[in-house]
Protein backbone atom coordinates (compact mmCIF):
# COMPACT_ATOMS: atom_id res chain seq x y z
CA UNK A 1 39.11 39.55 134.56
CA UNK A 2 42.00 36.95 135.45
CA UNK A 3 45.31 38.30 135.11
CA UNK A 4 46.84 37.25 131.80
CA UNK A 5 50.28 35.73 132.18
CA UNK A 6 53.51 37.77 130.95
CA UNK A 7 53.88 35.00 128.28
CA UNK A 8 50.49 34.81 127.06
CA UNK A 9 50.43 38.68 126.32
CA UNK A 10 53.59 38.79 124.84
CA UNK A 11 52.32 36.00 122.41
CA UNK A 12 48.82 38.05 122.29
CA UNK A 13 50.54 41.86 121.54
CA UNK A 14 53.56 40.63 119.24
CA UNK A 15 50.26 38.40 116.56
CA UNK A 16 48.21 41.72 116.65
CA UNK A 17 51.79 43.60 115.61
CA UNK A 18 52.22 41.34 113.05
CA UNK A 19 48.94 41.27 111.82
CA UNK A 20 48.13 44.82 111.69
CA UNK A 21 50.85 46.68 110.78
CA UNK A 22 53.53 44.22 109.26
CA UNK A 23 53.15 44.48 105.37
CA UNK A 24 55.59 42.00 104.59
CA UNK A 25 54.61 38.91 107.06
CA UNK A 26 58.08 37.22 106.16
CA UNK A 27 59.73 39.43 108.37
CA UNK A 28 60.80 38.11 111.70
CA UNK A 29 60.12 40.17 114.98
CA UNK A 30 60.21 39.12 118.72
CA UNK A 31 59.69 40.51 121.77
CA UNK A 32 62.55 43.10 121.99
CA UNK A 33 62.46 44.01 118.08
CA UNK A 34 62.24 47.91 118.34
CA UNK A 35 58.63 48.95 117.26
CA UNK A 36 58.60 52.49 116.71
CA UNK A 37 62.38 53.65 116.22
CA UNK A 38 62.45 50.49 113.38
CA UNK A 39 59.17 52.27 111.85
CA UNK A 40 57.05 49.32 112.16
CA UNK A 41 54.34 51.14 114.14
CA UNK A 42 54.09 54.88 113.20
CA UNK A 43 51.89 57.63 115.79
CA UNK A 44 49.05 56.24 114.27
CA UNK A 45 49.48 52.89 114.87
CA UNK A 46 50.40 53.44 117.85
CA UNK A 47 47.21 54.96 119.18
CA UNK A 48 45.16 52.22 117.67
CA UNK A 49 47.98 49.46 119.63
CA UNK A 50 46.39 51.60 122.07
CA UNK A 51 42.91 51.14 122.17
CA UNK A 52 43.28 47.46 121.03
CA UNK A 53 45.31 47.06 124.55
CA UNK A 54 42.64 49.00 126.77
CA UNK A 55 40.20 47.30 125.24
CA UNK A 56 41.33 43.99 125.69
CA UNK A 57 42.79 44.53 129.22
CA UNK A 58 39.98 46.41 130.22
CA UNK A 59 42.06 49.27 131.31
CA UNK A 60 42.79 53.31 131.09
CA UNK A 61 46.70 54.45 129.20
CA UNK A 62 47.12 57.66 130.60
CA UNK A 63 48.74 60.35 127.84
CA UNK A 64 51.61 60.71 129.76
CA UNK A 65 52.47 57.03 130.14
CA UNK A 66 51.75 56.03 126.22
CA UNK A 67 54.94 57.29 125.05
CA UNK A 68 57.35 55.94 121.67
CA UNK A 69 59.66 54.86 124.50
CA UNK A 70 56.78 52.92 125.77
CA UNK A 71 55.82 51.22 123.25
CA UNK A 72 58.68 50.31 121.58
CA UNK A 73 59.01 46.30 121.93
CA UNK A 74 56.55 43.79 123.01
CA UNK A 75 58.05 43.87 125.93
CA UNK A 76 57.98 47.08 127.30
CA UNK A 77 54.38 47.16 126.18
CA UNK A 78 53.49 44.31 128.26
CA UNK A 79 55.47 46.01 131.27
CA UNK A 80 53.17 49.08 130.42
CA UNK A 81 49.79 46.85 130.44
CA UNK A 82 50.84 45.58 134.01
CA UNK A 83 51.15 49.08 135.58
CA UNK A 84 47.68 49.04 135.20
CA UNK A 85 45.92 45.99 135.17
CA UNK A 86 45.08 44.44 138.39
């Protein structure tokens, strides 16, 4: 698979936020809006954000990497995603 560029799964990550777990679609996030700590994605969310990014990147999340920390902002996601994608 081609390696996606930064801004391309920024834009990819921050839609599937938005359309999965935002319940009111007026509100505005972006790329550094705090995830978890804001309570937009809760543990469970977060371990389907999970398999939705393995999945489409065709790679493995350890435990120990898929942290709240981790996945806090599109953009730390999308510096998690290319740890591990080639």
């Amino acid at each position: 698979m081609e390696k996606m560029k930064n801004e391309e799964m920024k834009d990819l990550i921050l839609n599937y936020v938005i359309k999965e777990y935002l319940e009111d679609e007026d509100k505005e996030i972006t790329y550094d809006t705090p995830l978890i700590s804001s309570g937009y994605i809760d543990s469970f969310s977060m371990v389907s954000l999970l398999v939705f990014l393995e999945k489409r990147f065709q790679i493995k999340i350890p435990p120990s990497k898929a942290s709240p920390e981790a996945f806090d902002s599109v953009n730390k996601i999308v510096e998690l995603v290319n740890q591990f994608t080639k």
